[in-house]
N, C-alpha and C. Protein backbone atom coordinates (compact mmCIF):
# COMPACT_ATOMS: atom_id res chain seq x y z
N UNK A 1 -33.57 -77.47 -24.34
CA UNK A 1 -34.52 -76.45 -24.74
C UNK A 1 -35.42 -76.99 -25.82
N UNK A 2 -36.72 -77.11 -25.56
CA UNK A 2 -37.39 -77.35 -27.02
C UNK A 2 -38.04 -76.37 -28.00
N UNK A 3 -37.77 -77.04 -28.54
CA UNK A 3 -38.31 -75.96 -30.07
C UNK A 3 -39.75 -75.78 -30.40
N UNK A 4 -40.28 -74.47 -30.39
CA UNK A 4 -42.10 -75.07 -31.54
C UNK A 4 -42.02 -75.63 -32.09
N UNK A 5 -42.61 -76.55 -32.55
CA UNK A 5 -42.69 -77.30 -33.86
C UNK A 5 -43.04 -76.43 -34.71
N UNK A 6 -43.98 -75.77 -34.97
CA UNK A 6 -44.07 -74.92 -36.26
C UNK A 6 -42.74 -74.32 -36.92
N UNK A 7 -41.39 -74.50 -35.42
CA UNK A 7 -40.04 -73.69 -36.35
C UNK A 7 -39.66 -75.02 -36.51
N UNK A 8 -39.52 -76.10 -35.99
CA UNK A 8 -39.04 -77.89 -36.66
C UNK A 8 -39.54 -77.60 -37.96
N UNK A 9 -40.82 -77.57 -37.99
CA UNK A 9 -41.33 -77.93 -39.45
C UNK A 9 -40.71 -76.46 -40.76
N UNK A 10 -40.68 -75.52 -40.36
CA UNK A 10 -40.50 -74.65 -41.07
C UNK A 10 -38.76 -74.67 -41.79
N UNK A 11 -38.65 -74.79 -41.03
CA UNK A 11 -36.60 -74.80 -40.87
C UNK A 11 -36.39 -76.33 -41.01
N UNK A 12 -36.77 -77.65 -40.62
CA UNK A 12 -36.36 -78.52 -40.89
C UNK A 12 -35.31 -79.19 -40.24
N UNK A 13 -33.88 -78.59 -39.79
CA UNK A 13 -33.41 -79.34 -38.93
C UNK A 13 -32.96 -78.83 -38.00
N UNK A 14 -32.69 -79.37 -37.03
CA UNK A 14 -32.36 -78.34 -35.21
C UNK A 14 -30.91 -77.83 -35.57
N UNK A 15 -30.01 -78.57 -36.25
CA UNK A 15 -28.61 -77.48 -36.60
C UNK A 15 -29.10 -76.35 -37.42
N UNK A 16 -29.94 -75.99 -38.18
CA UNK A 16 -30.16 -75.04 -39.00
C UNK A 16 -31.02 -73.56 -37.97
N UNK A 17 -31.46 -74.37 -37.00
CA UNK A 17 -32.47 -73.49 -36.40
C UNK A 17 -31.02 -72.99 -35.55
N UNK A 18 -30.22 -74.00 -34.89
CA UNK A 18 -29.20 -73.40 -33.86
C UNK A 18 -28.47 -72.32 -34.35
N UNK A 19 -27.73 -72.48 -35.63
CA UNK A 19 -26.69 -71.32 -36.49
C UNK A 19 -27.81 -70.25 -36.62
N UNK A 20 -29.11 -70.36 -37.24
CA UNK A 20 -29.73 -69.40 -37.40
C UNK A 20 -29.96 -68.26 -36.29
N UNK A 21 -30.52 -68.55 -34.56
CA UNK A 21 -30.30 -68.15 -33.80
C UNK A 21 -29.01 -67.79 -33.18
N UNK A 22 -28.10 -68.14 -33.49
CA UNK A 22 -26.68 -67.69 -33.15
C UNK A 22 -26.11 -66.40 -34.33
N UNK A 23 -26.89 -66.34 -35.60
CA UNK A 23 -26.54 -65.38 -36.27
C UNK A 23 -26.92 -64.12 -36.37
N UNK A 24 -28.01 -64.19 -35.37
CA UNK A 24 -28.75 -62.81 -35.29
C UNK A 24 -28.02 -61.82 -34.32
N UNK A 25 -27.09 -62.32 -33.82
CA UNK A 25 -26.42 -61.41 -32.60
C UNK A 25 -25.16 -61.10 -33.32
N UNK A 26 -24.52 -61.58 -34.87
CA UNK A 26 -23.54 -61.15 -35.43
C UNK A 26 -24.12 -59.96 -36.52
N UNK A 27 -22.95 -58.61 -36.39
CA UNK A 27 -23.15 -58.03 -37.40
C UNK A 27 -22.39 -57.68 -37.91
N UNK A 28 -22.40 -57.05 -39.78
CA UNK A 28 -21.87 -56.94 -40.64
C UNK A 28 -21.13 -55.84 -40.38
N UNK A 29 -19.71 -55.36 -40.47
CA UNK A 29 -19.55 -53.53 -40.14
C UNK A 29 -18.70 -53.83 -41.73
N UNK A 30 -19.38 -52.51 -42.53
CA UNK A 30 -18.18 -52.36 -43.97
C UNK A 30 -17.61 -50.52 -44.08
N UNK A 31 -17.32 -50.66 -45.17
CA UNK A 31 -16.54 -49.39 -45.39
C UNK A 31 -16.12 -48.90 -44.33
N UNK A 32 -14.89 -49.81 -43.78
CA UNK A 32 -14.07 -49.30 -42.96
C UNK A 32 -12.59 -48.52 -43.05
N UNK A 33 -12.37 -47.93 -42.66
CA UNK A 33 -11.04 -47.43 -43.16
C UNK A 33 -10.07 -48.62 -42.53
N UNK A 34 -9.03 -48.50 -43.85
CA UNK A 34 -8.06 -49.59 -43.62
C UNK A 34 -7.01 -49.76 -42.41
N UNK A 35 -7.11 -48.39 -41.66
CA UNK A 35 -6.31 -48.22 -40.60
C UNK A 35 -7.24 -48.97 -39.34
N UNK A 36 -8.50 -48.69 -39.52
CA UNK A 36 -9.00 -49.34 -38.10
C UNK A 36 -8.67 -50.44 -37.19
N UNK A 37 -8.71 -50.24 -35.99
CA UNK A 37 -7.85 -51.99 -35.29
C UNK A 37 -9.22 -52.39 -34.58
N UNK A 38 -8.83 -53.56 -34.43
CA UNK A 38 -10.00 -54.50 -33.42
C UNK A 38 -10.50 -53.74 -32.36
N UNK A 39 -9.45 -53.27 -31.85
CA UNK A 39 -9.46 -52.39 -30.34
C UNK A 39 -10.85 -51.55 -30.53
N UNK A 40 -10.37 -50.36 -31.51
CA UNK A 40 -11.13 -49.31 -31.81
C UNK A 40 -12.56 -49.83 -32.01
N UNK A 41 -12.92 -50.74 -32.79
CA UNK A 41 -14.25 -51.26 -33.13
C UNK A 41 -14.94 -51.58 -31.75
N UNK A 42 -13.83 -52.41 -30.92
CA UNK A 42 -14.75 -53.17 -29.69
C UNK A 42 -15.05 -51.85 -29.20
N UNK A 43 -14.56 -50.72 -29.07
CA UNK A 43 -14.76 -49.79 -28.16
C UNK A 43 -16.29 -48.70 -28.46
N UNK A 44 -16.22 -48.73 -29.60
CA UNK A 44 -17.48 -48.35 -30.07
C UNK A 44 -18.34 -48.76 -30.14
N UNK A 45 -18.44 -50.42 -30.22
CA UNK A 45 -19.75 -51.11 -30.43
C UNK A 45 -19.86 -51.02 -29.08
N UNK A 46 -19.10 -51.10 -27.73
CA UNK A 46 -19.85 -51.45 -26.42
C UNK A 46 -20.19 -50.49 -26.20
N UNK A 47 -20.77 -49.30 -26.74
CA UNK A 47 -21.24 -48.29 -26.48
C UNK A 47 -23.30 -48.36 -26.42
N UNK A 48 -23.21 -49.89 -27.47
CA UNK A 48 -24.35 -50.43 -27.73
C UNK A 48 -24.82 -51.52 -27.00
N UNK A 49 -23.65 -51.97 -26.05
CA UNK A 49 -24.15 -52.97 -25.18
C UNK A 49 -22.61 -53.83 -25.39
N UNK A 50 -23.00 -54.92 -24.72
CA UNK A 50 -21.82 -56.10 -24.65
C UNK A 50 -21.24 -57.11 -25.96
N UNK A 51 -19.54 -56.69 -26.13
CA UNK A 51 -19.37 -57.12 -27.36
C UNK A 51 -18.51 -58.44 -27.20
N UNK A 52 -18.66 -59.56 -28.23
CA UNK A 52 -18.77 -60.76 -27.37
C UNK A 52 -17.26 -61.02 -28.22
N UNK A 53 -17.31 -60.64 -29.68
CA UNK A 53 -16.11 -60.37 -30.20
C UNK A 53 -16.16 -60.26 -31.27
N UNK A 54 -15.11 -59.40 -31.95
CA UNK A 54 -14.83 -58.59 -33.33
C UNK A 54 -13.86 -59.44 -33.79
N UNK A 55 -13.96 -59.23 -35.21
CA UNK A 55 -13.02 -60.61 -35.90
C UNK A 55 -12.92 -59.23 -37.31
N UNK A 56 -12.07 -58.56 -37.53
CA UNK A 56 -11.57 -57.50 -38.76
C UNK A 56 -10.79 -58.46 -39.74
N UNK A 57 -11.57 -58.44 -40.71
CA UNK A 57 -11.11 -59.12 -41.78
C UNK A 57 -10.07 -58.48 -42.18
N UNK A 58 -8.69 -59.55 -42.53
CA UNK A 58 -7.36 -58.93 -43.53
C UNK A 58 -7.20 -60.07 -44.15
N UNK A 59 -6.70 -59.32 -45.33
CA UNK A 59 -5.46 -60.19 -46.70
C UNK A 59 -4.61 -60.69 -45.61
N UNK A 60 -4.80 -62.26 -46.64
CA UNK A 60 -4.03 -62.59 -45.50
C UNK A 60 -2.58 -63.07 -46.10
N UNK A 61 -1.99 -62.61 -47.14
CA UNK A 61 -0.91 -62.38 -47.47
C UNK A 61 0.22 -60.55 -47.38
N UNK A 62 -1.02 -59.86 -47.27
CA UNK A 62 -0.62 -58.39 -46.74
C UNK A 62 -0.17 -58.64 -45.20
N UNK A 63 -2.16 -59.21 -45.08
CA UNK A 63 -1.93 -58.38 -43.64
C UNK A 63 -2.78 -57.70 -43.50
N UNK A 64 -3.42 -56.29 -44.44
CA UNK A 64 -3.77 -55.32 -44.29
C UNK A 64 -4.81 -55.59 -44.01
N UNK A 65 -5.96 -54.50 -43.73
CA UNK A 65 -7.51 -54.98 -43.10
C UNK A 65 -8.01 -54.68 -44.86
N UNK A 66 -9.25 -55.48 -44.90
CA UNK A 66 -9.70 -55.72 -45.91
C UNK A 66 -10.92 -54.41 -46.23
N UNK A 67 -11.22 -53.47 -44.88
CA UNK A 67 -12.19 -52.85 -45.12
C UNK A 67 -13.38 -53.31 -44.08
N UNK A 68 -13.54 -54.71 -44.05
CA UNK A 68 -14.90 -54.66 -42.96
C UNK A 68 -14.72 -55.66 -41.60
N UNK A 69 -15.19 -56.08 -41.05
CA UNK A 69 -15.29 -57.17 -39.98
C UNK A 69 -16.75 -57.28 -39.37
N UNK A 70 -16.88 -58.24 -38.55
CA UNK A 70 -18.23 -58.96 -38.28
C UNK A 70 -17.52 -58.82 -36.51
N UNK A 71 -19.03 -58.59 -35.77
CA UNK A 71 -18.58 -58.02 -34.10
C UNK A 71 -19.91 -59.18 -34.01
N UNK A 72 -19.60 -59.50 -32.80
CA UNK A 72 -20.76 -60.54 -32.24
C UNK A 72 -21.04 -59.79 -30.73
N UNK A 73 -22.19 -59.58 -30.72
CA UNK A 73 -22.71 -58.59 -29.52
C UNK A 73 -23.23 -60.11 -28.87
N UNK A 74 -23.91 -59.71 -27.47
CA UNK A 74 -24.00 -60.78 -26.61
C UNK A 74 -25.79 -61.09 -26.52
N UNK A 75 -26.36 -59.94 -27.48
CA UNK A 75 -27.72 -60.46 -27.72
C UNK A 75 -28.53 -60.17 -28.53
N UNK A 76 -29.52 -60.19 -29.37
CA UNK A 76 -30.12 -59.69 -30.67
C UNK A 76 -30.29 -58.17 -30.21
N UNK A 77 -30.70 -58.06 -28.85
CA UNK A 77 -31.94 -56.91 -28.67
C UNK A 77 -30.23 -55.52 -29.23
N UNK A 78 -28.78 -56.14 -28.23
CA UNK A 78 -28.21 -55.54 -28.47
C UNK A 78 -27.27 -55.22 -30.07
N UNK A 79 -27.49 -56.22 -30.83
CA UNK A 79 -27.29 -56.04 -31.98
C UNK A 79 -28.10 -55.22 -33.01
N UNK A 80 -29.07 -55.29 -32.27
CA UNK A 80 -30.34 -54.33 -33.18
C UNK A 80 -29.76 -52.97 -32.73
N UNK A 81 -29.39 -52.22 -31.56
CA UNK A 81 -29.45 -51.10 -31.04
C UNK A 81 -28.31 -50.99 -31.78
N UNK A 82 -26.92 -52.12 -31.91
CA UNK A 82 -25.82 -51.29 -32.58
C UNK A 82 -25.85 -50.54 -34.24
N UNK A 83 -26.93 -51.86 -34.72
CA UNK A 83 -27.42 -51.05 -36.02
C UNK A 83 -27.88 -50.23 -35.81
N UNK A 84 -28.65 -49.88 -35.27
CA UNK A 84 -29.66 -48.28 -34.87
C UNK A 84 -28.76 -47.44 -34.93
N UNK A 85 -27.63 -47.25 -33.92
CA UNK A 85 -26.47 -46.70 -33.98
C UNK A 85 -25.65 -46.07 -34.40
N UNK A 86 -25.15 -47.60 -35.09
CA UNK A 86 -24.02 -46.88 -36.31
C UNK A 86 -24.22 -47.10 -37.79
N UNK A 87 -25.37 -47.53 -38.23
CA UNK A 87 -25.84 -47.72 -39.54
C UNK A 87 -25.73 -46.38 -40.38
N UNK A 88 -24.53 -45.79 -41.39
CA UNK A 88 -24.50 -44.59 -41.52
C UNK A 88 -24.03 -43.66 -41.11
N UNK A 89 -23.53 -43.83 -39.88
CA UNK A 89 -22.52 -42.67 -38.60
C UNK A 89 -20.80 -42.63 -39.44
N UNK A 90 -20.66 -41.82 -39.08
CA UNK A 90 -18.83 -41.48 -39.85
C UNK A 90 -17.95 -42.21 -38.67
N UNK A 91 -17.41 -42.76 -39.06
CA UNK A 91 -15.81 -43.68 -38.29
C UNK A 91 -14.87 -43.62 -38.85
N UNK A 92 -13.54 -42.99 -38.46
CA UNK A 92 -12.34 -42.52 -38.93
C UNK A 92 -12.51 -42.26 -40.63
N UNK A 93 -13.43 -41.43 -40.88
CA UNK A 93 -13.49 -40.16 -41.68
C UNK A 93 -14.72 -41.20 -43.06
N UNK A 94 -14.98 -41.93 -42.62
CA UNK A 94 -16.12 -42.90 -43.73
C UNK A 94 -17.47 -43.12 -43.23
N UNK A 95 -18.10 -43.30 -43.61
CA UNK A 95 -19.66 -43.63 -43.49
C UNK A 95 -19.85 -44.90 -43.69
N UNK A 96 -19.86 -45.49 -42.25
CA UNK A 96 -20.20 -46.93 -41.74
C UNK A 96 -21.08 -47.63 -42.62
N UNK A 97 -21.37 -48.57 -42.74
CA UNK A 97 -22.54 -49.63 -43.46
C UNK A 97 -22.52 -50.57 -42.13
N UNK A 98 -23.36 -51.04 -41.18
CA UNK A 98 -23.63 -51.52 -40.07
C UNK A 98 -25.35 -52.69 -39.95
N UNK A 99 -25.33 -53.82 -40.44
CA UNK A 99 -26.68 -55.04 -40.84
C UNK A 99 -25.93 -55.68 -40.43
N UNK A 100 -27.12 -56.76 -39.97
CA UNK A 100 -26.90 -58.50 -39.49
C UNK A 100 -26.06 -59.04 -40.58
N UNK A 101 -25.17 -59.68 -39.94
CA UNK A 101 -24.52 -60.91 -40.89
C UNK A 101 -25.28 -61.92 -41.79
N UNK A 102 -24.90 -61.81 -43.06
CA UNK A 102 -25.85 -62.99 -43.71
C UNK A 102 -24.80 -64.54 -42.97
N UNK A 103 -25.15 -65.82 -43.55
CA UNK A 103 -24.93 -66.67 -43.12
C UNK A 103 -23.61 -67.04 -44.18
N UNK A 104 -22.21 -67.69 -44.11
CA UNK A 104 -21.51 -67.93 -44.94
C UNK A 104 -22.29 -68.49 -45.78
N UNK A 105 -21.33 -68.75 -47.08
CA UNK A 105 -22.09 -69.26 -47.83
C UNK A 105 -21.33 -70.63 -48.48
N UNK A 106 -21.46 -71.78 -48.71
CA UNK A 106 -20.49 -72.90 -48.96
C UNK A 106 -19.98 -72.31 -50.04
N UNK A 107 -18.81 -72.50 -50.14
CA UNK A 107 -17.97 -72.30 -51.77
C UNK A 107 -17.61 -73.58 -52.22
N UNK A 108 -17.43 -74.76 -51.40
CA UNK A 108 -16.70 -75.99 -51.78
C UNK A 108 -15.32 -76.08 -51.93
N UNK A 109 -14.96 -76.48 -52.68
CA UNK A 109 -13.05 -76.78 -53.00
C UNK A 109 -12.73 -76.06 -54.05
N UNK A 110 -13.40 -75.83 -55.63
CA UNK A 110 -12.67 -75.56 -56.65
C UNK A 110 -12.51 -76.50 -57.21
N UNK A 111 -11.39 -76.41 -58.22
CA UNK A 111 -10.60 -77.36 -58.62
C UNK A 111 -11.49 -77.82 -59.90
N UNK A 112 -10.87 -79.03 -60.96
CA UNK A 112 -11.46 -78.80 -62.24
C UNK A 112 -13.04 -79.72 -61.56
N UNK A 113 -13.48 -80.32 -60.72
CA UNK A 113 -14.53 -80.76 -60.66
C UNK A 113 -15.73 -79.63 -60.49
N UNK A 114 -15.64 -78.64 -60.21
CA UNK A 114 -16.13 -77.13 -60.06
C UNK A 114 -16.68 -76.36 -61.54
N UNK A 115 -17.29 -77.16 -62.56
CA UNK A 115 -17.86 -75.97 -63.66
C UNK A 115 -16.52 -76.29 -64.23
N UNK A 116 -15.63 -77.76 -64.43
CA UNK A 116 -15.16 -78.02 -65.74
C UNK A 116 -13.99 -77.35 -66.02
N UNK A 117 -13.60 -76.67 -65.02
CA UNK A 117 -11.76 -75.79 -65.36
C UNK A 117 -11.11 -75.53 -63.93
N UNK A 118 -10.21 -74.95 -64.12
CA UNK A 118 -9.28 -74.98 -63.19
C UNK A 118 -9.06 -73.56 -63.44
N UNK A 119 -9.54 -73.00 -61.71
CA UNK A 119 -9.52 -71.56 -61.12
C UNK A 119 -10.65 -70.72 -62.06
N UNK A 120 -10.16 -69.52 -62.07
CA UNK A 120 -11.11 -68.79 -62.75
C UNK A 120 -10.80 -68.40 -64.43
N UNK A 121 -9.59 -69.31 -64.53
CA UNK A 121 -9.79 -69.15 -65.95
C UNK A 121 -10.93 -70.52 -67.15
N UNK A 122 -11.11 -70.89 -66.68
CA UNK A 122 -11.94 -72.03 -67.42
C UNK A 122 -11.11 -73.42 -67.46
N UNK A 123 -11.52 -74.25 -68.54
CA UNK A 123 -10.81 -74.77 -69.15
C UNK A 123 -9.12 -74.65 -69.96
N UNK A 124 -8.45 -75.38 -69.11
CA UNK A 124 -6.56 -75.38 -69.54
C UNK A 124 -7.06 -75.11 -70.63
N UNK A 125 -7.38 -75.86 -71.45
CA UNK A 125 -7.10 -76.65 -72.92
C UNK A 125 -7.65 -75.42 -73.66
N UNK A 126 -8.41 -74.55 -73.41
CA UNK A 126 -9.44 -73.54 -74.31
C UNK A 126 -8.81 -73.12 -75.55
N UNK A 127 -9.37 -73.52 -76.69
CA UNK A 127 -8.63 -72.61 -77.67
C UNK A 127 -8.91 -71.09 -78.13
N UNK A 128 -7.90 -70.27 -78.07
CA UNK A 128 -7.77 -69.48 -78.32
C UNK A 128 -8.31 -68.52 -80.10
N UNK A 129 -7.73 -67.57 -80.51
CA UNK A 129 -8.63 -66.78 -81.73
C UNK A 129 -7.41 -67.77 -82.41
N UNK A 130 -7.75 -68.06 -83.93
CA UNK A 130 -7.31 -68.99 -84.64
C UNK A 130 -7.22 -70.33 -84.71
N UNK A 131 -7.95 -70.68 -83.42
CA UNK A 131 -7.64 -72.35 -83.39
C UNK A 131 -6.28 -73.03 -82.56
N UNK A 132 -5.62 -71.54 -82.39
CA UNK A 132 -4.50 -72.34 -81.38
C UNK A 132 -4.71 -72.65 -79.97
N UNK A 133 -3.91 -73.57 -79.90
CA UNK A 133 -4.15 -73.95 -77.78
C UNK A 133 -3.55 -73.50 -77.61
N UNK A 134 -3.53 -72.69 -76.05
CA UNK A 134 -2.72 -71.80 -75.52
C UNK A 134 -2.41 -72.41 -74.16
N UNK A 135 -1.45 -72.68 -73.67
CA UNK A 135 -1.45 -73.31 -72.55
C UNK A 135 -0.55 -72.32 -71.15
């Protein structure tokens, strides 16, 4: 398939243009109730057309659903209609939030090479009120 060049030049490289076009057919679903299952979601979104697949985010030391998941419909035109949809509509007793997926976003590794500390407390070594190290 070739590309315009005006999107080569704009976007820069053909992997960036590919994910980009592959992300427009994923969308965001939030404020979900924690009971919802995969099932239930696929069944509602194909109400909007063909759902290619739902992925419901959970803790993944619970288990439990986290509240939202990302559904991949089988084409923009039909991802647009599911926002139309359910952007705002009540689902097991909450008021949907239903937009395109933004794109992940890199986080990297962590670790003390990351802004100089280890996790989210900073720096081990930090001293504490008085001058003591607290370890």
């Amino acid at each position: 398939m070739a590309l315009p060049p005006d999107r080569l030049k704009r976007d820069g490289a053909f992997a960036c243009l590919f994910q980009e076009e592959k992300m427009e057919t994923k969308i965001y679903v939030g404020n979900l109730s924690f009971a919802t299952t995969e099932d239930e979601l696929k069944e509602l979104f194909a109400q909007a057309g063909t759902v290619a697949s739902v992925a419901l985010i959970k803790d993944r030391d619970t288990g439990q659903s986290k509240g939202f998941a990302f559904i991949e419909m089988a084409n923009q035109a039909e991802a647009e209609k599911a926002i139309q949809m359910f952007n705002g509509k009540t689902f097991g007793n909450r008021e949907i939030k239903v937009n395109l997926a933004r794109p992940r976003e890199d986080r990297g590794f962590g670790g003390p090479s990351r802004g100089g500390g280890y996790g989210r407390g900073g720096n081990r070594n930090r001293r504490g009120p008085g001058g003591e190290r607290r370890y």
